[in-house]
Structure formats: structure tokens, C-alpha cells
Protein backbone atom coordinates (compact mmCIF):
# COMPACT_ATOMS: atom_id res chain seq x y z
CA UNK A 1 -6.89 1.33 -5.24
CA UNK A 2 -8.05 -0.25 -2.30
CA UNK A 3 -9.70 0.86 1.20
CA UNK A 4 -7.91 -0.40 4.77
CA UNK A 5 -10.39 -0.63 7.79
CA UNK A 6 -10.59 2.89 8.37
CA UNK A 7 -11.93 3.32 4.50
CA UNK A 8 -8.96 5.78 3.67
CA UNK A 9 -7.33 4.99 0.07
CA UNK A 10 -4.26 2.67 0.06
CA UNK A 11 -2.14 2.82 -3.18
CA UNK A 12 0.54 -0.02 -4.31
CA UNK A 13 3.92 2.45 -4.39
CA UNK A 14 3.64 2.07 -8.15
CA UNK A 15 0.71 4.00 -8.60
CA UNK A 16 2.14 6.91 -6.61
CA UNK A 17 4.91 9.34 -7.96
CA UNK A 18 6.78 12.49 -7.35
CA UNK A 19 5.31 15.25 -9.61
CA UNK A 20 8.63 15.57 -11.56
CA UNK A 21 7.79 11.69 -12.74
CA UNK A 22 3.86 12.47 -13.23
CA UNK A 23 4.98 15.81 -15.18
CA UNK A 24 7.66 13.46 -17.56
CA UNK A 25 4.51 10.74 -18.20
CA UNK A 26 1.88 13.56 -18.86
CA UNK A 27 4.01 15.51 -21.06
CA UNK A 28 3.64 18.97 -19.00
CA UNK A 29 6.34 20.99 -16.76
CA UNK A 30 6.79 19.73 -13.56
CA UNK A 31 6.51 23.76 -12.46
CA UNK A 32 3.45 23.41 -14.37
CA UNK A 33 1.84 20.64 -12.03
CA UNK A 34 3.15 21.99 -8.78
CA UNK A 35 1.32 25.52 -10.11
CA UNK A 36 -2.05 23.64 -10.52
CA UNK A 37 -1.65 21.69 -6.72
CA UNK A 38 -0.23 25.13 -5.39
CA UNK A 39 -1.96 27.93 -6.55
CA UNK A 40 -4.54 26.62 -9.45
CA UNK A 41 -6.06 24.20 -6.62
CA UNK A 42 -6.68 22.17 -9.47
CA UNK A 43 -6.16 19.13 -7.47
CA UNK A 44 -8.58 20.27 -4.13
CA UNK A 45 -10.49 17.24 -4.56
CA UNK A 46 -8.02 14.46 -4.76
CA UNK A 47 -5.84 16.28 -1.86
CA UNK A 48 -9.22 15.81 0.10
CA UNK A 49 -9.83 11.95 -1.25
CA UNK A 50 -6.45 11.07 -0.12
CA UNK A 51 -5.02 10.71 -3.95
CA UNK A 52 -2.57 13.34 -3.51
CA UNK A 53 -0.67 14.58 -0.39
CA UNK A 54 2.69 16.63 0.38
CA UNK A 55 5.39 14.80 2.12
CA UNK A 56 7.80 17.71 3.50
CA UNK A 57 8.49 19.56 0.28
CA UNK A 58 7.27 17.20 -2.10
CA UNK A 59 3.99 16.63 -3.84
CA UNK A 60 3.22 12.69 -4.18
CA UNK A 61 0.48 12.04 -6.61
CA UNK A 62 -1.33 9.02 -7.73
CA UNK A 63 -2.00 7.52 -11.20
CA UNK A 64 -6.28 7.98 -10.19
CA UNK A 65 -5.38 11.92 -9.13
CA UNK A 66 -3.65 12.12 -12.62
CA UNK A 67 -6.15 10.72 -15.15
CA UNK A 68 -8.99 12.59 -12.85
CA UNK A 69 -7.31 16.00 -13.63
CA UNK A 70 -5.62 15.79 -16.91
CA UNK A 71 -7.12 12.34 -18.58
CA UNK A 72 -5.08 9.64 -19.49
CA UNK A 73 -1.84 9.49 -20.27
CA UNK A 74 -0.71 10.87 -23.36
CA UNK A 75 0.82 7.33 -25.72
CA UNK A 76 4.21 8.96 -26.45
CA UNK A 77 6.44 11.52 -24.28
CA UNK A 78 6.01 14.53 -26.08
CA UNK A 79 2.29 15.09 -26.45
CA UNK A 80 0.80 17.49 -24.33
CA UNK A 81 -2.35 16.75 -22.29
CA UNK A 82 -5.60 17.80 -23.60
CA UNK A 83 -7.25 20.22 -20.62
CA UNK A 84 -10.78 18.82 -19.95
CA UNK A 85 -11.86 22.43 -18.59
CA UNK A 86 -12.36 23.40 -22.25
């Protein structure tokens, strides 16, 4: 991530996906994320950092919004994230 003249966050378009693609590389729902951006506000922070925004009907998160929420990346498709709240 990098900062443009007006200090607001500027992404490379690989480091910013749909949540259907973040749900597939985290290994959770993708009804599951939208619940925790929609109703969980689990996201309020990044939303307000500029690492996650709605475009029409569609959530587009970033790779930073990701890890900051639910850690890294799981290593292979079907492990679940580990919830840092507990």
C-alpha cells in the first residue's frame, strides 16, 4: 500500500478483491464475510481507513483489510480462519 498526495490509501488491483474471492482464499462463506461488513461491523475500521469500500452492490476488500480481521491466509483452501476475538 501506498499514499497519493491527498494521503488516502492506493492499492495495486491485485491486492483488492470481491468478497466471494477473499471468502474462497480465507476458507469462510462468502455470506459469512458480507455478514461481518454488513451487520457484524467487523470491518468499521478498514471501511473508515479506506481498505474496504462498496462499489454499487459489491463489497471490494483488500489483502491489509483481510489479514487485519481474520489473520493471514490460511496455507491450503479448506482450513478455516482462526477468529482473533477469542
Amino acid at each position: 500500500m501506498s499514499k497519493n498526495q491527498k494521503g488516502e490509501a492506493v492499492f495495486l488491483i491485485s491486492q483488492v478483491m470481491t468478497t466471494k474471492e477473499a471468502s474462497k482464499l480465507w476458507g469462510i462463506s462468502d455470506s459469512h464475510l458480507r455478514n461481518m461488513l454488513n451487520r457484524f461491523k467487523k470491518f468499521d475500521n478498514q471501511i473508515e481507513r479506506g481498505l474496504v469500500r462498496k462499489s454499487e452492490s459489491t463489497w471490494l476488500v483488500t489483502d491489509m483489510a483481510m489479514r487485519e480481521v481474520l489473520g493471514e491466509q490460511p496455507t491450503n483452501s479448506g482450513k478455516k480462519y482462526i477468529n482473533k476475538d477469542k
